[in-house]
Protein backbone atom coordinates (compact mmCIF):
# COMPACT_ATOMS: atom_id res chain seq x y z
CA UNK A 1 -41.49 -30.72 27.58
CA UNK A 2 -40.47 -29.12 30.98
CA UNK A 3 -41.55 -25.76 30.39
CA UNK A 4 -42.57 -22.70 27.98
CA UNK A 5 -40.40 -20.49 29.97
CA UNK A 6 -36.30 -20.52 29.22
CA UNK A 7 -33.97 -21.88 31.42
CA UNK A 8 -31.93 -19.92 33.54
CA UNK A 9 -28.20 -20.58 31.62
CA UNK A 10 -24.95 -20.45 34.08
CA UNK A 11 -21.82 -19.60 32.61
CA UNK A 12 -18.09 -20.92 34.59
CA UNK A 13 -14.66 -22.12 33.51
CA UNK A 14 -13.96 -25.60 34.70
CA UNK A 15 -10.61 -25.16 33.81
CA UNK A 16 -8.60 -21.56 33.95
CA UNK A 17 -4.77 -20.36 32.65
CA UNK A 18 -2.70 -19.45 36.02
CA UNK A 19 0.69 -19.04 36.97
CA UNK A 20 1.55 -23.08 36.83
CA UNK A 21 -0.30 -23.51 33.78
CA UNK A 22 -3.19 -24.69 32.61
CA UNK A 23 -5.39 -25.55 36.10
CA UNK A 24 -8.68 -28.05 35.86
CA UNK A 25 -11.39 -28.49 38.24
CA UNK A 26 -13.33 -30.40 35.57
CA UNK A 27 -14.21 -33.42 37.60
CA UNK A 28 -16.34 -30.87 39.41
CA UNK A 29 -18.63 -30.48 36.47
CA UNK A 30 -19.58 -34.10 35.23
CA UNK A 31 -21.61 -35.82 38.06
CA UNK A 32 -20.01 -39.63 38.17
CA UNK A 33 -23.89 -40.86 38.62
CA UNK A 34 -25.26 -39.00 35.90
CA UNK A 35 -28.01 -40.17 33.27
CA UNK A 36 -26.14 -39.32 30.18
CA UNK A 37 -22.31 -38.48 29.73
CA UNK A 38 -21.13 -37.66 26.07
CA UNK A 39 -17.42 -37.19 25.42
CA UNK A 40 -16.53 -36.05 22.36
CA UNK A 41 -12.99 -36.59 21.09
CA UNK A 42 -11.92 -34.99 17.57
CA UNK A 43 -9.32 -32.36 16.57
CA UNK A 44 -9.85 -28.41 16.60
CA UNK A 45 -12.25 -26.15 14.54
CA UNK A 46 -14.21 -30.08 13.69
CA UNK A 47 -17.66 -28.50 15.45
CA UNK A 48 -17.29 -29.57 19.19
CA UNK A 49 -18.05 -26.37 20.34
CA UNK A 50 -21.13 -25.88 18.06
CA UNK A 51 -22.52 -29.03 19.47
CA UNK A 52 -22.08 -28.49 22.53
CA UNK A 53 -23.94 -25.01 21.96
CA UNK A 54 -26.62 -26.34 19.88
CA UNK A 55 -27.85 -29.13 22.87
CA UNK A 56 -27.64 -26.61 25.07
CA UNK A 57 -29.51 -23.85 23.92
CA UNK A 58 -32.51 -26.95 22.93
CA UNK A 59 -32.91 -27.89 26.63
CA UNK A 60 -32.54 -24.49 27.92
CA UNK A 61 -35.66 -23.70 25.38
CA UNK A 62 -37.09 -26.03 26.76
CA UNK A 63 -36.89 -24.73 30.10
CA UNK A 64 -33.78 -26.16 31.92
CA UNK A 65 -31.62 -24.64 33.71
CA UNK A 66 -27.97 -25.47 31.97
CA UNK A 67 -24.38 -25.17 33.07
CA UNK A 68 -22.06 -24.08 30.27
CA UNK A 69 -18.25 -24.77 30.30
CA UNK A 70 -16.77 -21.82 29.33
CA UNK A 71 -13.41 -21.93 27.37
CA UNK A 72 -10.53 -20.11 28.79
CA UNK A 73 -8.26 -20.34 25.99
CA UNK A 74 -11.37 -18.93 23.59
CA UNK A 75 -13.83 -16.54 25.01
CA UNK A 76 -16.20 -17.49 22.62
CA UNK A 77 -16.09 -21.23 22.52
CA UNK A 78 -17.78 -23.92 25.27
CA UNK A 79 -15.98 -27.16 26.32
CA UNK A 80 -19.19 -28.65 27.69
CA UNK A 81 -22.51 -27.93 28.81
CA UNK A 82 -24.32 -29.71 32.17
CA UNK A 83 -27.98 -30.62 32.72
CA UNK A 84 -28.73 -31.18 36.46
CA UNK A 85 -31.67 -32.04 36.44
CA UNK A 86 -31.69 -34.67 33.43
CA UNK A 87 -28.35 -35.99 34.57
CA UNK A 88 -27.06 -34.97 31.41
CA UNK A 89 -23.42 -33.93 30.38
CA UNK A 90 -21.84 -33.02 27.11
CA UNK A 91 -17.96 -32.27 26.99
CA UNK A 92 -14.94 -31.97 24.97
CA UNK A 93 -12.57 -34.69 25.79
CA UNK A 94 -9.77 -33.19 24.41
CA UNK A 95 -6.66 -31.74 25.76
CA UNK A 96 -5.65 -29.73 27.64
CA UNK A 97 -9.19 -31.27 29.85
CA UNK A 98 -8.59 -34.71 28.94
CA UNK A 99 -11.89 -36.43 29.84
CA UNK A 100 -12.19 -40.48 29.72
CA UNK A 101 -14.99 -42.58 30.85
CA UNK A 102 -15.38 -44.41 34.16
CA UNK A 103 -18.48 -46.20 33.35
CA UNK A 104 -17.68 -46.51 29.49
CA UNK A 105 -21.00 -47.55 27.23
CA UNK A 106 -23.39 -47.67 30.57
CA UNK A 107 -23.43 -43.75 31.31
CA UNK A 108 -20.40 -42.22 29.57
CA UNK A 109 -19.99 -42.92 25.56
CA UNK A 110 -17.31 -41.34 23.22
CA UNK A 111 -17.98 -39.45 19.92
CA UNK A 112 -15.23 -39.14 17.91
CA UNK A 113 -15.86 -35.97 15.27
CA UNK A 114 -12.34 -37.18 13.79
CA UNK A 115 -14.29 -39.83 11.74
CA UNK A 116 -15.44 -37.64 9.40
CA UNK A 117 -12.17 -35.87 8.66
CA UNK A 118 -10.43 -35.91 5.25
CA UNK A 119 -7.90 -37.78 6.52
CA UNK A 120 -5.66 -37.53 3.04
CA UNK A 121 -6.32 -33.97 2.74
CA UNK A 122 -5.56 -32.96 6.23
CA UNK A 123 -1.95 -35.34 5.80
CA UNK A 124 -0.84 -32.54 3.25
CA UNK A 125 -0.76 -29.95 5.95
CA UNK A 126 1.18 -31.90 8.33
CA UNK A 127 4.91 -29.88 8.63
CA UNK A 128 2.52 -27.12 8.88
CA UNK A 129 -0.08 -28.27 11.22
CA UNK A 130 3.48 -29.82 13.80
CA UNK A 131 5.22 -26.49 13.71
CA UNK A 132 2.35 -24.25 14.25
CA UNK A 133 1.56 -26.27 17.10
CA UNK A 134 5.02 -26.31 18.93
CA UNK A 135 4.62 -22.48 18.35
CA UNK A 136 1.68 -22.65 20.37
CA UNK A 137 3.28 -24.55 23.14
CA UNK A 138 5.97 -22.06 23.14
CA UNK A 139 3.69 -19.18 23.23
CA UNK A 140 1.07 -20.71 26.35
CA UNK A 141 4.81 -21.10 28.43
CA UNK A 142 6.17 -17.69 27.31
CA UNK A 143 2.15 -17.04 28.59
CA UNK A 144 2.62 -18.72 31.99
CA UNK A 145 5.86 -17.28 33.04
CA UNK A 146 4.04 -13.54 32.61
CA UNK A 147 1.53 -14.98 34.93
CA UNK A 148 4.00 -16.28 37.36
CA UNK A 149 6.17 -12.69 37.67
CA UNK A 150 2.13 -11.05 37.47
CA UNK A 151 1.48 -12.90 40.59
CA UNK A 152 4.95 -12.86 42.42
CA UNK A 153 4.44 -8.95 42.39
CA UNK A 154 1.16 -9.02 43.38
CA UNK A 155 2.36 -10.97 46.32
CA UNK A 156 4.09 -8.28 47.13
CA UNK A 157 1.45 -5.68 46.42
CA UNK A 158 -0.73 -7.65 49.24
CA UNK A 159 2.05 -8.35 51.70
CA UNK A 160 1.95 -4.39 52.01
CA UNK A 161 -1.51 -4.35 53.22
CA UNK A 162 -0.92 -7.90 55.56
CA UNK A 163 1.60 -5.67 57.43
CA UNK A 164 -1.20 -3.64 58.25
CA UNK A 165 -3.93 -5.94 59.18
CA UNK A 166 -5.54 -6.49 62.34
CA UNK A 167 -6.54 -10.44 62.24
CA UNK A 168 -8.48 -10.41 65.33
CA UNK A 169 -10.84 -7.77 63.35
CA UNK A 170 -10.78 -9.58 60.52
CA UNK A 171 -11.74 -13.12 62.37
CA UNK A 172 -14.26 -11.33 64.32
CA UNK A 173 -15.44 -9.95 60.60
CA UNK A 174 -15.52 -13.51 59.08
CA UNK A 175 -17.46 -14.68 62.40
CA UNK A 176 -20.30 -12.05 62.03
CA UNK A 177 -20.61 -12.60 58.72
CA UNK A 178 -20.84 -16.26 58.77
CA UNK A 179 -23.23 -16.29 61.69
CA UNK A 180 -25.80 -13.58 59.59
CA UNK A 181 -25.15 -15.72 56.04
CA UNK A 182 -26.17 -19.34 57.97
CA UNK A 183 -28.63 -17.88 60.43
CA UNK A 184 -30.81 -20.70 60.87
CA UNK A 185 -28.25 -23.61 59.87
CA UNK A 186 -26.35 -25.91 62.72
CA UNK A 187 -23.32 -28.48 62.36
CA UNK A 188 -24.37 -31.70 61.09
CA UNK A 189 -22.94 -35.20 61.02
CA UNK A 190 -23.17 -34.98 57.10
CA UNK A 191 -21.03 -32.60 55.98
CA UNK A 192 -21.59 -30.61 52.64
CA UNK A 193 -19.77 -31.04 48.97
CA UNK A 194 -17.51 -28.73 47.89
CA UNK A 195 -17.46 -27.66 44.10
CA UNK A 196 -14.69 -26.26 42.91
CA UNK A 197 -14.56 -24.03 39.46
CA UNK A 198 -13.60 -21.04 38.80
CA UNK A 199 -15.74 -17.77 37.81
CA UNK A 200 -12.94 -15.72 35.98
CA UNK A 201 -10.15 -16.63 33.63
CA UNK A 202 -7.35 -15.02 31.89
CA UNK A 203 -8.02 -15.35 27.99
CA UNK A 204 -6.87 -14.44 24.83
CA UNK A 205 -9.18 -11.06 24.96
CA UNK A 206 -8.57 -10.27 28.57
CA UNK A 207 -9.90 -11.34 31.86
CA UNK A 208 -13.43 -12.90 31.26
CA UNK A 209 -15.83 -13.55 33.66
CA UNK A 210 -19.59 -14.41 33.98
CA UNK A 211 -20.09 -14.28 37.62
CA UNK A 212 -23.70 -12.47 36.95
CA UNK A 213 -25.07 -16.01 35.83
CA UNK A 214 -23.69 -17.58 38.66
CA UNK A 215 -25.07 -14.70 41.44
CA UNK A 216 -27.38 -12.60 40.24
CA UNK A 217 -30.39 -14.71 41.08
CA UNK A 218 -29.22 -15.09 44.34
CA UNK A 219 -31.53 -13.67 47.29
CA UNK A 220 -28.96 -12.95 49.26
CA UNK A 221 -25.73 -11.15 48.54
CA UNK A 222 -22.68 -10.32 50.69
CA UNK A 223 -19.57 -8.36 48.97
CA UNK A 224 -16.36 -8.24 50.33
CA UNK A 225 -14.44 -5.33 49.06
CA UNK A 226 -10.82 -4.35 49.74
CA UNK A 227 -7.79 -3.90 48.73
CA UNK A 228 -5.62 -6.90 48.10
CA UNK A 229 -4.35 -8.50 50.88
CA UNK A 230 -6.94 -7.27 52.91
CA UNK A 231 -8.28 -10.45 54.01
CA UNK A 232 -11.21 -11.10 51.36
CA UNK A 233 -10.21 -14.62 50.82
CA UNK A 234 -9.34 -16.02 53.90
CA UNK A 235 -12.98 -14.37 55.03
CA UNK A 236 -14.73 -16.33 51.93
CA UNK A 237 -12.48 -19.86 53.32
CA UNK A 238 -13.82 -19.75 56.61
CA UNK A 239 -17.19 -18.90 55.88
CA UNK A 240 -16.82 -21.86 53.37
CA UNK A 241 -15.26 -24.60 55.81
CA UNK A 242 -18.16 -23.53 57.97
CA UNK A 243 -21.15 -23.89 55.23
CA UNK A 244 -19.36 -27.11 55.17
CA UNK A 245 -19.54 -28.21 58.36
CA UNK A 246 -23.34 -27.37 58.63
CA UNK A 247 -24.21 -30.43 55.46
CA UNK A 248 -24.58 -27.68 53.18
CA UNK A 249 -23.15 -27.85 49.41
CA UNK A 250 -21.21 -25.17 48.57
CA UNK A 251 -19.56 -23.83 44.90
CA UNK A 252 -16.31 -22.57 45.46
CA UNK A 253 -14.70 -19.94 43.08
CA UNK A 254 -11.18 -19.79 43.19
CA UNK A 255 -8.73 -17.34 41.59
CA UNK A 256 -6.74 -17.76 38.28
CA UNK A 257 -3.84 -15.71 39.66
CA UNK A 258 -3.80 -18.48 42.21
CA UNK A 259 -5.89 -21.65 42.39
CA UNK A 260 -5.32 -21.89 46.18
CA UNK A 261 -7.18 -18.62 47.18
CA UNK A 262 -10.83 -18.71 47.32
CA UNK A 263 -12.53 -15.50 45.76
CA UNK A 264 -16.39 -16.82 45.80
CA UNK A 265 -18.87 -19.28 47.30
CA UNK A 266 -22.31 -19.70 46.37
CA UNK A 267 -24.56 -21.87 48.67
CA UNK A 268 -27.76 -22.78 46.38
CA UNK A 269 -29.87 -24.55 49.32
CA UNK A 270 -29.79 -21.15 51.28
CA UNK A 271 -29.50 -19.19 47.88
CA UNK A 272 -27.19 -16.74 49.34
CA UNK A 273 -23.54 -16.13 47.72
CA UNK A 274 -20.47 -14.46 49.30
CA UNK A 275 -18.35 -12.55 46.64
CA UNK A 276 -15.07 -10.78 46.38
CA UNK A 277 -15.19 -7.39 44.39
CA UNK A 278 -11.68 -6.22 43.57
CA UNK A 279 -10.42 -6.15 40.00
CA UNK A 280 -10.92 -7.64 37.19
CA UNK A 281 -14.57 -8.55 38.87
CA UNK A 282 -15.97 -5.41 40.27
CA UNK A 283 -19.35 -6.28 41.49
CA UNK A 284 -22.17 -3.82 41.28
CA UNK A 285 -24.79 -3.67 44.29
CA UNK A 286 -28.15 -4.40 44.56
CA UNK A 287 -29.80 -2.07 47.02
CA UNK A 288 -32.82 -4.68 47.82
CA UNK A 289 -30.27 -7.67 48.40
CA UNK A 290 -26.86 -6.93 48.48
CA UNK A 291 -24.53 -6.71 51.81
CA UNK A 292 -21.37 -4.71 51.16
CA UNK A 293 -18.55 -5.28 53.60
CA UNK A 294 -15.42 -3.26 53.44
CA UNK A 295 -12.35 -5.05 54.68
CA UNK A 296 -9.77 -2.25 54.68
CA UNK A 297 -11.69 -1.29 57.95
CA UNK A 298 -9.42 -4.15 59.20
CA UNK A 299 -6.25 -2.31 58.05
CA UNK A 300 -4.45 0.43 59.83
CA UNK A 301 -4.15 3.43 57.74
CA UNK A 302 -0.78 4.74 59.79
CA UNK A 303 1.04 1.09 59.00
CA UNK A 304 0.01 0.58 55.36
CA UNK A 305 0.59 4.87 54.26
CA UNK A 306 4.68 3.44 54.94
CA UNK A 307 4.03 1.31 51.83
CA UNK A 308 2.34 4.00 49.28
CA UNK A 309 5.37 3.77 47.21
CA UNK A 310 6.03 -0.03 47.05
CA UNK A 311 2.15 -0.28 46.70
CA UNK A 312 2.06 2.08 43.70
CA UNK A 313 5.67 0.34 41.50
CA UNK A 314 3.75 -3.05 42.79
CA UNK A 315 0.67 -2.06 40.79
CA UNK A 316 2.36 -0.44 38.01
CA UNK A 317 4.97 -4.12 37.25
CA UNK A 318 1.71 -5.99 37.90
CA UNK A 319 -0.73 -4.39 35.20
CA UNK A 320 2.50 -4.58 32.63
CA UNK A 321 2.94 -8.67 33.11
CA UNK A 322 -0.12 -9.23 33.10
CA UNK A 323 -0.95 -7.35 30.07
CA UNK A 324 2.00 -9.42 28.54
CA UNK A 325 0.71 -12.11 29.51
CA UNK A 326 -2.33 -11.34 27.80
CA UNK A 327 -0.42 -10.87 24.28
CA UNK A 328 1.11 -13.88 24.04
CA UNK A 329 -2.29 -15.65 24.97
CA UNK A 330 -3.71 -13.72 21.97
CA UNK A 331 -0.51 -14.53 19.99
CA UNK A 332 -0.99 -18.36 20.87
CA UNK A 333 -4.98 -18.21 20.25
CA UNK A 334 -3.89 -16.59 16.30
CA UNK A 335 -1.51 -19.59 15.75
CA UNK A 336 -3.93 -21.64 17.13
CA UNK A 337 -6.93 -20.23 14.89
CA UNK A 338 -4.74 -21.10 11.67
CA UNK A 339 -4.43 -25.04 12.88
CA UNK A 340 -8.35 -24.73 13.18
CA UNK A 341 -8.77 -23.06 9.81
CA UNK A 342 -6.98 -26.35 7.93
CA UNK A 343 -9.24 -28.80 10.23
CA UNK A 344 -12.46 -26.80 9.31
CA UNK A 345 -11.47 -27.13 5.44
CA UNK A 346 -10.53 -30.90 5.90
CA UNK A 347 -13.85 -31.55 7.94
CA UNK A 348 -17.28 -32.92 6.50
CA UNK A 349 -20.06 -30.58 8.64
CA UNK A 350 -23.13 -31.81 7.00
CA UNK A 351 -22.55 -35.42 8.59
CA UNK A 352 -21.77 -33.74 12.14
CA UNK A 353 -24.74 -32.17 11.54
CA UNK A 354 -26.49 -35.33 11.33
CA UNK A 355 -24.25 -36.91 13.85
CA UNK A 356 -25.93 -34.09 16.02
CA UNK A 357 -29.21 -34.34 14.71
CA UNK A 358 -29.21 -37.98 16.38
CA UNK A 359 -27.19 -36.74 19.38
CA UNK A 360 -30.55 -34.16 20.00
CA UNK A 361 -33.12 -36.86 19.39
CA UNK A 362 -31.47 -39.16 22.22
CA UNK A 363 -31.07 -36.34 24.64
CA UNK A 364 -34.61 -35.28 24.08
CA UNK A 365 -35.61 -39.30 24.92
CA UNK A 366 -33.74 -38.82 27.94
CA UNK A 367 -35.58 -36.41 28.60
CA UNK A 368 -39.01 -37.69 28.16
CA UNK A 369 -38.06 -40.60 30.90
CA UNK A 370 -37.42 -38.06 33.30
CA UNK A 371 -39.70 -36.06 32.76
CA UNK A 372 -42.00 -38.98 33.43
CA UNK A 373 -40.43 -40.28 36.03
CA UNK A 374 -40.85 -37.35 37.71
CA UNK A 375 -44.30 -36.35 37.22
């Protein structure tokens, strides 16, 4: 055993509901050259979730630090949890993050919970079971196309504050910055890996995110704040593409809204994280450690005060979509819920209980090798 201590758990969404639809970064999570990849394949409300909860909270008793894959369609659920150090991954294979192996029966093997389904039983709900599901569908588009007009406005809600910026300021803000967060570091002929996830997502019960496990044992903080369109995320890309250049491996956050805009980086060698507070994510400082860094001292006041109007109807349309997009997500997670209810009745939990019971005692094995491996 590693440690009497806890582990220090970390909490992100590989995968996140946006504008296009659903948006993965999964291959991020599950390193290719790991010790130990589990996939497990089944139908919903079958005990994925709780398995994945139940190996993780063992090893992080024991001391490891663990990666959990939060669910953005469920708040309350986990599509996988990660290992580092044991080389150990455990993750829902199903869709919408369809997961197959590369290395099938060496490092990745497949557990399929559907084997202990009541297979006749669960056939008597199937007009049911189709139709609730195609409402679903419906519901996650109807969903999507909230998020789309949410995001076209608040386009326009940052293009006000763009008119106003001054980019040499907010280059020679990015440049500071970087120069103070990698003080020390130089370019190297490795480059660093990026890893993309995401910190936030839009759920069923709102905008969710964790980003306190992913920075708050950080030594080093830097927070942007601003208005949008103010420049946070093209600051947090250049201070990124820099990291990079310098060999060091960075975790880059992106945002939900839109997958191509960068909202966070953490860089664990240097333990330092750069961080973008705006809304839904305010971020509250740290007197010892945290750097906060205004970016509307890049905007003019006399340019943007032309757009108090459009700003004000821009914020207004976006809080409505998006809160519309936020019923119909709940709507879809309801319909959902009752396709899980008929799985849970049709399912036999005291053999995934056993099927976990094994699942633990091979993980804990691994474990032991490591461990001595190591020591």
């Amino acid at each position: 055993m590693q440690s009497q201590s806890r582990g220090r758990p970390k909490k992100v969404f590989p995968g996140a509901n946006t504008p296009e639809g659903f948006f993965s970064f999964y291959d991020y999570m599950i390193d290719p050259d790991g010790n130990m990849i589990i996939i497990i394949k089944g139908g919903p409300g079958i005990g994925k979730s709780t398995l994945i909860k139940r190996i993780g909270t063992a090893l992080l008793d024991m001391g490891y630090d663990t990666e959990y894959a939060c669910c953005s369609q469920d708040a309350a659920s986990y599509d996988g949890v990660v290992v580092p150090k044991l080389g150990l991954a455990l993750f829902d294979g199903t869709p919408p993050h369809i997961l197959e192996p590369r290395f099938p029966g060496i490092v990745e093997h497949i557990i399929n919970l559907g084997d202990f389904l009541n297979k006749k039983k669960l056939r008597t709900y199937r007009q049911e079971i189709v139709e609730t599901l195609k409402e679903v569908s419906t519901l996650f588009e109807r969903a999507f196309r909230y998020l789309k007009e949410a995001r076209i406005i608040h386009d326009d809600w940052e293009a006000c504050y763009f008119q106003a910026l001054d980019l040499g300021c907010l280059n020679c803000m990015a440049e500071e910055l970087g120069s103070d967060m990698l003080h020390g570091t130089e370019v190297s002929r490795n480059p660093g890996r990026p890893r993309h996830l995401f910190a936030s997502a839009v759920t069923a019960s709102g905008p969710i995110n964790h980003l306190q496990t992913v920075i708050g044992h950080m030594s080093r903080r830097y927070i942007l704040s601003g208005e949008p369109g103010t420049g946070k995320s093209t600051i947090v890309k250049k201070v990124a593409e820099t990291a990079l250049c310098h060999g060091l491996d960075v975790e880059i956050y992106h945002c939900p809204l839109d997958p191509s805009k960068t909202e966070h980086i953490v860089i664990p060698e240097l333990e330092v994280a750069l961080v973008s507070s705006s809304w839904p994510h305010l971020i509250d400082p740290m007197k010892d450690i945290d750097r906060i860094i205004e970016t509307r001292q890049a905007v003019s006041d006399k340019t943007v005060a032309k757009y108090d109007s459009v700003i004000a109807d821009s914020k207004q349309r976006f809080h409505q979509a998006f809160q519309r997009a936020i019923e119909f997500l709940k709507k879809a997670k309801q319909e959902y819920d009752k396709v899980q209810a008929i799985y849970s009745e049709s399912m036999d939990f005291p053999a995934v209980e056993r099927l976990g019971d094994r699942i633990l005692g091979e993980v804990l094995e691994l474990e032991r090798k490591v461990r001595e491996a190591t020591a």
